[in-house]
PDB file of N, CA and C in Angstrom:
ATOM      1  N   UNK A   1     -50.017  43.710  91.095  1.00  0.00           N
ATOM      2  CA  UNK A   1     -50.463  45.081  91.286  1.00  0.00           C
ATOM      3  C   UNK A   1     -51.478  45.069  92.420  1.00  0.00           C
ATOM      4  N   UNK A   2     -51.088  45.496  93.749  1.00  0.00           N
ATOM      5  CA  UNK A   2     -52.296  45.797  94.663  1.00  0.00           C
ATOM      6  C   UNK A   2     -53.309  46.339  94.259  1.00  0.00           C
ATOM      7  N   UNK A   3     -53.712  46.849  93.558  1.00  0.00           N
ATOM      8  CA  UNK A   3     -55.013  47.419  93.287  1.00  0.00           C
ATOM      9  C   UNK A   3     -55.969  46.569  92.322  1.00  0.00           C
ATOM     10  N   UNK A   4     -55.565  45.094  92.116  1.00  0.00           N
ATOM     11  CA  UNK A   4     -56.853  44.537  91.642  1.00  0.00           C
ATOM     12  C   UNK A   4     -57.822  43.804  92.800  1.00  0.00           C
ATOM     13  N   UNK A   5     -59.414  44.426  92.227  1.00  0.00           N
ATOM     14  CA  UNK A   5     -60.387  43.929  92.908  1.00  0.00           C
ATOM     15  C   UNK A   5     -60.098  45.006  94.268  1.00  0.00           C
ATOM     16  N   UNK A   6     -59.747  46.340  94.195  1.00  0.00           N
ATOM     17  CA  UNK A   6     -59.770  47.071  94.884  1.00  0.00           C
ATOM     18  C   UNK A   6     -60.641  48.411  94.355  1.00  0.00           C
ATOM     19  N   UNK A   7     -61.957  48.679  94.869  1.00  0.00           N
ATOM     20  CA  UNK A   7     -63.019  49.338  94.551  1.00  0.00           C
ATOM     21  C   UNK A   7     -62.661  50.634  94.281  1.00  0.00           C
ATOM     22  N   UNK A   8     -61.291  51.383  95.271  1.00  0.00           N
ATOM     23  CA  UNK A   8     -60.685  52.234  94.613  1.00  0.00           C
ATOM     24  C   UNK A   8     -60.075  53.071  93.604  1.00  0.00           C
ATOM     25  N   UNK A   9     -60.160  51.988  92.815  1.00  0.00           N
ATOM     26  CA  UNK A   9     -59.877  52.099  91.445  1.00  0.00           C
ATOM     27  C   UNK A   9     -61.109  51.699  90.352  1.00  0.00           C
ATOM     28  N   UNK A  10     -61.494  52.675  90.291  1.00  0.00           N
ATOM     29  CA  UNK A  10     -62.730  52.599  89.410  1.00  0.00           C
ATOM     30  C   UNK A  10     -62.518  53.670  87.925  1.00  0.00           C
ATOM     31  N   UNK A  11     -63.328  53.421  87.076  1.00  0.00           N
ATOM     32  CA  UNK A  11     -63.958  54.101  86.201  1.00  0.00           C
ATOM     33  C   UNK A  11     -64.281  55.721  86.007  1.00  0.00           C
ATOM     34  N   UNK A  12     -64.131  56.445  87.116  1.00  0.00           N
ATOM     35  CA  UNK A  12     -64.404  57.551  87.436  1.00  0.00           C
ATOM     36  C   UNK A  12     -64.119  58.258  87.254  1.00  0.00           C
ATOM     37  N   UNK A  13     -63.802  60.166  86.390  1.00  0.00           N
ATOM     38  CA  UNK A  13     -62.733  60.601  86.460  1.00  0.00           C
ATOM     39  C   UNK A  13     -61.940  61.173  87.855  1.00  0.00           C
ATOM     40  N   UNK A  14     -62.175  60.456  88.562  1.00  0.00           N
ATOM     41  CA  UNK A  14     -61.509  61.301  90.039  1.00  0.00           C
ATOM     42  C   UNK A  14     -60.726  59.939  90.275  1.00  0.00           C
ATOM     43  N   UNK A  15     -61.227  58.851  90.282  1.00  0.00           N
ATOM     44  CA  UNK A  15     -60.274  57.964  90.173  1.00  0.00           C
ATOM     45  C   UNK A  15     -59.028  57.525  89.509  1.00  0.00           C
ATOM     46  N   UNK A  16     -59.627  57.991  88.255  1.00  0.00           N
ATOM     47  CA  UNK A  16     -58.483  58.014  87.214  1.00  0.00           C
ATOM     48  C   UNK A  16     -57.493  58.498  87.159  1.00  0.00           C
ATOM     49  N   UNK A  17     -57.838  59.801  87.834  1.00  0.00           N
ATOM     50  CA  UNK A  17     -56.802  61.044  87.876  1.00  0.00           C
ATOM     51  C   UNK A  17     -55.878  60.706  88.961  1.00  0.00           C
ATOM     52  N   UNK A  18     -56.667  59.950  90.163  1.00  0.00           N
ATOM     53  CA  UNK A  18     -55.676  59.809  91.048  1.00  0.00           C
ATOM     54  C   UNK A  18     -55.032  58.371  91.243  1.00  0.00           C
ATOM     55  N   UNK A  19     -55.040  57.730  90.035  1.00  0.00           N
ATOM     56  CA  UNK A  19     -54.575  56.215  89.999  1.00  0.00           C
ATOM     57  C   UNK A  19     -53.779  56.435  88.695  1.00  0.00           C
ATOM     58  N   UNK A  20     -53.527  57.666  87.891  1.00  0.00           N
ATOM     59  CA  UNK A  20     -52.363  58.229  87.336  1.00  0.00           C
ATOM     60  C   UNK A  20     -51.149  58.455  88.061  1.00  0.00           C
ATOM     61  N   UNK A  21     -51.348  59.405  89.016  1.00  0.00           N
ATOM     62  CA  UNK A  21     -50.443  59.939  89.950  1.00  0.00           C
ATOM     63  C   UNK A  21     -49.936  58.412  90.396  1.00  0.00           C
ATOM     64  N   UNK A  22     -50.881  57.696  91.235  1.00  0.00           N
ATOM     65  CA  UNK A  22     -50.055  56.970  91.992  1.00  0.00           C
ATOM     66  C   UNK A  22     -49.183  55.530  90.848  1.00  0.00           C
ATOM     67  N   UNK A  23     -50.182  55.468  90.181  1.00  0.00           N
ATOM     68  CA  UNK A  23     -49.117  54.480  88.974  1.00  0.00           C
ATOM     69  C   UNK A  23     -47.688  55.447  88.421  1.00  0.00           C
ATOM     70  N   UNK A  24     -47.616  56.766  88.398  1.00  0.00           N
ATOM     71  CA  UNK A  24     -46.651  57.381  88.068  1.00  0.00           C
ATOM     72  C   UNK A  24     -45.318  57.264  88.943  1.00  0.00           C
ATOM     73  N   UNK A  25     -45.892  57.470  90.306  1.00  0.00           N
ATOM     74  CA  UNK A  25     -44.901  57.263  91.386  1.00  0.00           C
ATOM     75  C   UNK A  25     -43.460  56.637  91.054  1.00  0.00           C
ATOM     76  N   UNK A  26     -43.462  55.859  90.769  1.00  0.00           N
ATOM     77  CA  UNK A  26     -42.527  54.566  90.770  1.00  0.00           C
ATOM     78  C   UNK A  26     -41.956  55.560  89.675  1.00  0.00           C
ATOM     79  N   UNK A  27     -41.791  56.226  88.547  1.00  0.00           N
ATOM     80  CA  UNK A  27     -41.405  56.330  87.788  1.00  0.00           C
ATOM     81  C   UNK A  27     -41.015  58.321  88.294  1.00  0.00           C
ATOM     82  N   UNK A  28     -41.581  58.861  88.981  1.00  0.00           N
ATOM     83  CA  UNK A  28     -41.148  60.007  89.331  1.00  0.00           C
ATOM     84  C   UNK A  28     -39.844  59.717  90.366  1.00  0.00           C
ATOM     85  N   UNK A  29     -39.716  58.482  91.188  1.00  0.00           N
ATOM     86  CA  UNK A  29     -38.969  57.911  92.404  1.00  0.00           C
ATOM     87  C   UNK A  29     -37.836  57.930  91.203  1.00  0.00           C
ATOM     88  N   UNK A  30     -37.805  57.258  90.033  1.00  0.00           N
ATOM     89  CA  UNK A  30     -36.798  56.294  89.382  1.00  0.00           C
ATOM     90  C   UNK A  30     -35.641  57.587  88.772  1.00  0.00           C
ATOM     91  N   UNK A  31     -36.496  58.961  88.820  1.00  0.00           N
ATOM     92  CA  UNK A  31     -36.117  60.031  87.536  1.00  0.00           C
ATOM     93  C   UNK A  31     -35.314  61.092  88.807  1.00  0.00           C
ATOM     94  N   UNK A  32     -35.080  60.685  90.143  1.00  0.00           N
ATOM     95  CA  UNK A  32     -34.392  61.498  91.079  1.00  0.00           C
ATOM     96  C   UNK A  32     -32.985  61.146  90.887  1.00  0.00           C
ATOM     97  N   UNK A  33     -32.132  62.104  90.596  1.00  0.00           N
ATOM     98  CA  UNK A  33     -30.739  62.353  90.737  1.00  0.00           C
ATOM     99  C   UNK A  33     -30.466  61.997  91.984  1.00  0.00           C
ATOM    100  N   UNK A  34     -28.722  61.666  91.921  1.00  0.00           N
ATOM    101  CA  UNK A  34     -28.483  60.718  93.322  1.00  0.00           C
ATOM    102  C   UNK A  34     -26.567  61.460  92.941  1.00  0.00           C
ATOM    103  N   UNK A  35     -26.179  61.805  94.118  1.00  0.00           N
ATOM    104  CA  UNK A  35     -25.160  62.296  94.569  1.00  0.00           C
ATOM    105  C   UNK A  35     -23.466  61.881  95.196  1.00  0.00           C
ATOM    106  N   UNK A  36     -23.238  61.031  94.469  1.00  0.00           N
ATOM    107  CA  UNK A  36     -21.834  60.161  94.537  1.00  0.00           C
ATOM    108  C   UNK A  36     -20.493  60.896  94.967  1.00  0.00           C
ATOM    109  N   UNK A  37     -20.013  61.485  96.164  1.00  0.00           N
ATOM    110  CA  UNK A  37     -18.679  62.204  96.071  1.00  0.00           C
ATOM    111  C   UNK A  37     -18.658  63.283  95.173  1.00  0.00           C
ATOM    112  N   UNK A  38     -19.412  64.024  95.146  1.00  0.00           N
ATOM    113  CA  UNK A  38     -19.746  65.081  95.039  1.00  0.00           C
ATOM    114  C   UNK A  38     -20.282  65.656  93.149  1.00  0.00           C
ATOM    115  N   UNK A  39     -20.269  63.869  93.002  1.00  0.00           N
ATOM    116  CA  UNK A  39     -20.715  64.110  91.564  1.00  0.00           C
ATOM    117  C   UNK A  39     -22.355  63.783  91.367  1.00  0.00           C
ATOM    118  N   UNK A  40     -22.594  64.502  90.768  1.00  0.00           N
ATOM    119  CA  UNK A  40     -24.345  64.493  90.272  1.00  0.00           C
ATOM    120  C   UNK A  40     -24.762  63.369  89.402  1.00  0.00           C
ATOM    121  N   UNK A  41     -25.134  62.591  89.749  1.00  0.00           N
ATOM    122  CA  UNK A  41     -25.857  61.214  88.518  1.00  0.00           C
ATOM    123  C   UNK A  41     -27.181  61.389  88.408  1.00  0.00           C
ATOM    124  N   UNK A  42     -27.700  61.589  86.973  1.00  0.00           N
ATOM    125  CA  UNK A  42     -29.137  61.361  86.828  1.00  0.00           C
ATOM    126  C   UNK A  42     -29.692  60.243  87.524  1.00  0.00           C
ATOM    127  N   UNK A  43     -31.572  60.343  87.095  1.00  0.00           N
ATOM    128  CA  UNK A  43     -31.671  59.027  87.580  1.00  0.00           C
ATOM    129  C   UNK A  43     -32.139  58.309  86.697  1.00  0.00           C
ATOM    130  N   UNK A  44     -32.519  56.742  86.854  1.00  0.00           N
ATOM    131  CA  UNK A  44     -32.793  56.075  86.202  1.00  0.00           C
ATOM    132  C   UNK A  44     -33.332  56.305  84.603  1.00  0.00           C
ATOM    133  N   UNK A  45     -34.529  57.086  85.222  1.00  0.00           N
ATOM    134  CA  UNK A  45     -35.365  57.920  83.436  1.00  0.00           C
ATOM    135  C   UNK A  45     -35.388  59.007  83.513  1.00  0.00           C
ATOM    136  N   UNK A  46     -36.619  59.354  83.063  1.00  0.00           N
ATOM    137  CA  UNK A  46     -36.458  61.160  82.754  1.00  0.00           C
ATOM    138  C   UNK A  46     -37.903  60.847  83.777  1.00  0.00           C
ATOM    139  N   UNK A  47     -38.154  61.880  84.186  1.00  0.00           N
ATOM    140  CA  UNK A  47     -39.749  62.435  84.739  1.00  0.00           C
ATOM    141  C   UNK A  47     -40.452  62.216  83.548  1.00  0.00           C
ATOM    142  N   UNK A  48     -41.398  61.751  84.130  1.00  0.00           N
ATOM    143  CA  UNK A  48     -43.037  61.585  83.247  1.00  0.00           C
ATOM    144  C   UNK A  48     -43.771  62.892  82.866  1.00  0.00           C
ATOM    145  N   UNK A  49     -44.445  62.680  81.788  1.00  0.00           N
ATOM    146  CA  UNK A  49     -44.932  63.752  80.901  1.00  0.00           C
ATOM    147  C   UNK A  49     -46.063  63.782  81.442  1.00  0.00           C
ATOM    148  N   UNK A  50     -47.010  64.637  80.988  1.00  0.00           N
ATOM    149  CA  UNK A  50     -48.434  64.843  81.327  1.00  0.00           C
ATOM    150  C   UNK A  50     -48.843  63.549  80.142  1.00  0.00           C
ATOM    151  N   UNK A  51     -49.879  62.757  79.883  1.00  0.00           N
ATOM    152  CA  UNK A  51     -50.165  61.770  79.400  1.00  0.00           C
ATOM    153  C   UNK A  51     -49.483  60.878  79.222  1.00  0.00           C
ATOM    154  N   UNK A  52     -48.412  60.813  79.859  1.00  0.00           N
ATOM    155  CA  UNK A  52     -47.643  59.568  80.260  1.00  0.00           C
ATOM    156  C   UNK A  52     -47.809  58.292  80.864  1.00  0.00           C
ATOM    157  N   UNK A  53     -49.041  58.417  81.529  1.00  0.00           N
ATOM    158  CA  UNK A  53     -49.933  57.335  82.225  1.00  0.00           C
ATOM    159  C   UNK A  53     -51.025  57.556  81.761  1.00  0.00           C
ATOM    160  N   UNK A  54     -51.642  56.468  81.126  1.00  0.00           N
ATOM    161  CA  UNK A  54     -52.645  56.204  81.135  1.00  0.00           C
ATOM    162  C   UNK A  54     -54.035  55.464  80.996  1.00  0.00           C
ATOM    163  N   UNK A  55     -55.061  55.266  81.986  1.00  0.00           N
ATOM    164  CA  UNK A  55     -56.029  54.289  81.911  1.00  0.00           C
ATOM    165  C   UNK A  55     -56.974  54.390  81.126  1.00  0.00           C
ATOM    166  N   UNK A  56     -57.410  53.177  80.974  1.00  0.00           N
ATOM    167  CA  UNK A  56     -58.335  52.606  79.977  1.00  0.00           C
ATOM    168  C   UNK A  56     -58.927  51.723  80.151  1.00  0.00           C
ATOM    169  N   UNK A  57     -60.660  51.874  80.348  1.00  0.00           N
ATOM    170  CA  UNK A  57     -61.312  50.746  80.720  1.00  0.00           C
ATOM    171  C   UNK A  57     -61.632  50.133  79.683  1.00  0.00           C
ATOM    172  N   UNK A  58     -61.856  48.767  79.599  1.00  0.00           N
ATOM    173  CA  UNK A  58     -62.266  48.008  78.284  1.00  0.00           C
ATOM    174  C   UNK A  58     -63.550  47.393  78.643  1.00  0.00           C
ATOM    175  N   UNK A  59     -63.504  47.298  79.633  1.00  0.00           N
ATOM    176  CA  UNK A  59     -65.226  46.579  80.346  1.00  0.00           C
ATOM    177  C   UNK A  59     -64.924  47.154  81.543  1.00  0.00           C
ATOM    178  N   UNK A  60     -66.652  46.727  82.189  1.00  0.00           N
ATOM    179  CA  UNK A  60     -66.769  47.308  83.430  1.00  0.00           C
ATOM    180  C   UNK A  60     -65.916  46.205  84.439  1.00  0.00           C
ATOM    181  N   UNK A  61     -64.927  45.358  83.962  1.00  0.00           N
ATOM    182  CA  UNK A  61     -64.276  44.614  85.071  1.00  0.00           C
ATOM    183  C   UNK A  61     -62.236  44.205  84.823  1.00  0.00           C
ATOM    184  N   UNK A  62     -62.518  45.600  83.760  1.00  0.00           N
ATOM    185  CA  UNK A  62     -60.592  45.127  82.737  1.00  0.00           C
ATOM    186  C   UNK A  62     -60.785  46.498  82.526  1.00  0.00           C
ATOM    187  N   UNK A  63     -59.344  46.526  83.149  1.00  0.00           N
ATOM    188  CA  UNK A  63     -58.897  48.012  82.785  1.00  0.00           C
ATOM    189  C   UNK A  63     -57.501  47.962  82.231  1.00  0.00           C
ATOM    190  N   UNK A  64     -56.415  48.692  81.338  1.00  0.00           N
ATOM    191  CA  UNK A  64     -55.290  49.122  80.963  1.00  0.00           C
ATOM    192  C   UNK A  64     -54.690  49.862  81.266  1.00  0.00           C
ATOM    193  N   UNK A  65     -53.638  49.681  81.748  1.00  0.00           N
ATOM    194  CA  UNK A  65     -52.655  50.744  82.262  1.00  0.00           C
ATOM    195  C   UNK A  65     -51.329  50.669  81.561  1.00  0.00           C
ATOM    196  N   UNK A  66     -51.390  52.184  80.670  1.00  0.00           N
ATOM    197  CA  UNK A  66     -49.923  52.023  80.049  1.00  0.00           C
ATOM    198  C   UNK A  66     -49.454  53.307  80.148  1.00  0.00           C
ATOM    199  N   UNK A  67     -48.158  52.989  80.262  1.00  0.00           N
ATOM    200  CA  UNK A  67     -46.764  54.103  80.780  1.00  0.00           C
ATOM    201  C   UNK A  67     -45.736  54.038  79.650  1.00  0.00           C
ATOM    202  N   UNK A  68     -45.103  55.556  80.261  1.00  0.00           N
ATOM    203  CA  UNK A  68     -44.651  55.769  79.044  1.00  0.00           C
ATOM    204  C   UNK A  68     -43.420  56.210  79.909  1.00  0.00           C
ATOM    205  N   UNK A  69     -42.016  55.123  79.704  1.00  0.00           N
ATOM    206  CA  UNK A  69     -41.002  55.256  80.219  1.00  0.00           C
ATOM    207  C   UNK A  69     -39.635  56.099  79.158  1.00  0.00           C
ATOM    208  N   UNK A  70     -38.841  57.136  79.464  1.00  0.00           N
ATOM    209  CA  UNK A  70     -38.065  57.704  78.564  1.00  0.00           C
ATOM    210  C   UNK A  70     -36.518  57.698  79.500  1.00  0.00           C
ATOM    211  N   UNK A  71     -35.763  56.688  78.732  1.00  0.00           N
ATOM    212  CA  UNK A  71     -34.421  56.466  79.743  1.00  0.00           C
ATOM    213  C   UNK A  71     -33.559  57.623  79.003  1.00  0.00           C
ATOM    214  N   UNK A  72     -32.894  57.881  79.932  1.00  0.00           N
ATOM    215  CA  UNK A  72     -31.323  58.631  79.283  1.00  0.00           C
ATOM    216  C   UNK A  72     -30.723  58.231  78.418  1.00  0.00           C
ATOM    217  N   UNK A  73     -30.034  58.625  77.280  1.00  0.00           N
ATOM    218  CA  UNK A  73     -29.426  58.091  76.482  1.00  0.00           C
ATOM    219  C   UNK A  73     -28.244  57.645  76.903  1.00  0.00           C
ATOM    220  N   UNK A  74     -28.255  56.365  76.507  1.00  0.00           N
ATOM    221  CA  UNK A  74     -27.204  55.369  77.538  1.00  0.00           C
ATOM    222  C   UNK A  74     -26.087  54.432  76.593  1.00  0.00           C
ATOM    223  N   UNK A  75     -24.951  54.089  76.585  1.00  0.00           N
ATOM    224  CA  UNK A  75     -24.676  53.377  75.642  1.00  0.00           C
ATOM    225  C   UNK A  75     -25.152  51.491  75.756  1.00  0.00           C
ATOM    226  N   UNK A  76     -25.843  51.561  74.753  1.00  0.00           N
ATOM    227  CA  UNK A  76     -26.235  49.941  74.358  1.00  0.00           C
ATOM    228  C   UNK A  76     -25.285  49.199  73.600  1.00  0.00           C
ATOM    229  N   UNK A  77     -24.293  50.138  72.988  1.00  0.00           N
ATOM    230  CA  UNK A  77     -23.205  49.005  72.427  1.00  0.00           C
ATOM    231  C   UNK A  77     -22.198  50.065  72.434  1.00  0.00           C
ATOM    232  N   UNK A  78     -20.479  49.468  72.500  1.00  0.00           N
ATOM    233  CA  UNK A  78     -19.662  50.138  73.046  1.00  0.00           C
ATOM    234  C   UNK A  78     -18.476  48.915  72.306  1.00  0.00           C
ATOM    235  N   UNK A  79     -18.198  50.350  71.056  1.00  0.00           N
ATOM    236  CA  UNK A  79     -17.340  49.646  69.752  1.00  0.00           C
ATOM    237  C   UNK A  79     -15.551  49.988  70.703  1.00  0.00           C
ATOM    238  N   UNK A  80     -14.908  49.508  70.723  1.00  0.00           N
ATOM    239  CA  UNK A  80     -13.376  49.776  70.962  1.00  0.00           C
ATOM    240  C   UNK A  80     -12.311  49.144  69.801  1.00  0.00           C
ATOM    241  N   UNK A  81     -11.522  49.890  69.410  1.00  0.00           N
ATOM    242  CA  UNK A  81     -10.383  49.955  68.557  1.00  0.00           C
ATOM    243  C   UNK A  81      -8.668  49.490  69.412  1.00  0.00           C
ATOM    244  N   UNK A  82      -8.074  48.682  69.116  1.00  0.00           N
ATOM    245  CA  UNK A  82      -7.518  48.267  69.220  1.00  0.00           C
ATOM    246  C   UNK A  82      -6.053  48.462  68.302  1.00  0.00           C
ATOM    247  N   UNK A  83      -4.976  49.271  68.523  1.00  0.00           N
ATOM    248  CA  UNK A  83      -4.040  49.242  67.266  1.00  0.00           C
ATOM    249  C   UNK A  83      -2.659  48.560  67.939  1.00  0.00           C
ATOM    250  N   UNK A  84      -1.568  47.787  67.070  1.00  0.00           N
ATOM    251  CA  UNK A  84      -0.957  46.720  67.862  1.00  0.00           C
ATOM    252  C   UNK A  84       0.295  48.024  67.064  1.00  0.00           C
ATOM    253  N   UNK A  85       1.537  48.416  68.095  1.00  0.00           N
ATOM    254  CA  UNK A  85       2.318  48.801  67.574  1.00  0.00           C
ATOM    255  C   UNK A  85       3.547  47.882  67.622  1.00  0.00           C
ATOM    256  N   UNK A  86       4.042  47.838  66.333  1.00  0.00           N
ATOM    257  CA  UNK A  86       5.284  46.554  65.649  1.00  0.00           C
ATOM    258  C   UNK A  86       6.270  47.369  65.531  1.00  0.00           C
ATOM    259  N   UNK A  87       6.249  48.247  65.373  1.00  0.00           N
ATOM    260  CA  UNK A  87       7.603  49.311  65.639  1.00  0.00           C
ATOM    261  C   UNK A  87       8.963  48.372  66.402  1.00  0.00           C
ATOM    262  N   UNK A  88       9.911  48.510  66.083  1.00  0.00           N
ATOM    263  CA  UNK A  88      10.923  48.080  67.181  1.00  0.00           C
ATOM    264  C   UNK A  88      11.360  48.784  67.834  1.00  0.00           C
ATOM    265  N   UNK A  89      10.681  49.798  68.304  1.00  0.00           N
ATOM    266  CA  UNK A  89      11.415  51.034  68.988  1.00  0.00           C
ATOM    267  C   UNK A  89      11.726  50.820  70.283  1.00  0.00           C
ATOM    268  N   UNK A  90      12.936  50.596  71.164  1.00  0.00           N
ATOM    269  CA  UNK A  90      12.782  50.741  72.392  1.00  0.00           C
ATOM    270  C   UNK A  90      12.742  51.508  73.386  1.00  0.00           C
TER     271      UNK A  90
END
């Protein structure tokens, strides 16, 4: 992550607010529809929510950054049926 040990990123709420946005980026980039022969494909996730990012200092030298990614419903398993016809029909 470029931003460690970068003073920019501080504690602040003006910092915070704007080290939301830019940690969001990547994930507003990922949620753009993309245009194949004239068919429409989502993108990767959905757009980010309002508290979807967010920091958390734990000391004045450790901070947390957690995101909150929401993919399309996608198939993760993909059952197929198979029927054998014995018929002798020609």
């Amino acid at each position: 992550i470029p931003k460690i040990a970068d003073r920019s990123l501080n504690s602040t709420p003006g910092s915070i607010a704007a080290h939301e946005t830019y940690f969001g980026k990547p994930l507003r980039e990922m949620a753009i529809s993309t245009q194949i022969n004239g068919v429409e494909f989502p993108g990767e996730v959905k757009p980010p929510k309002d508290g979807d990012i967010t920091i958390t200092w734990t000391s004045s030298v450790a901070v947390q950054i957690f995101l909150v990614v929401r993919p399309y419903e996608s198939a993760k398993e993909i059952g197929v049926s198979i029927e054998l016809d014995t018929s002798l029909e020609s």
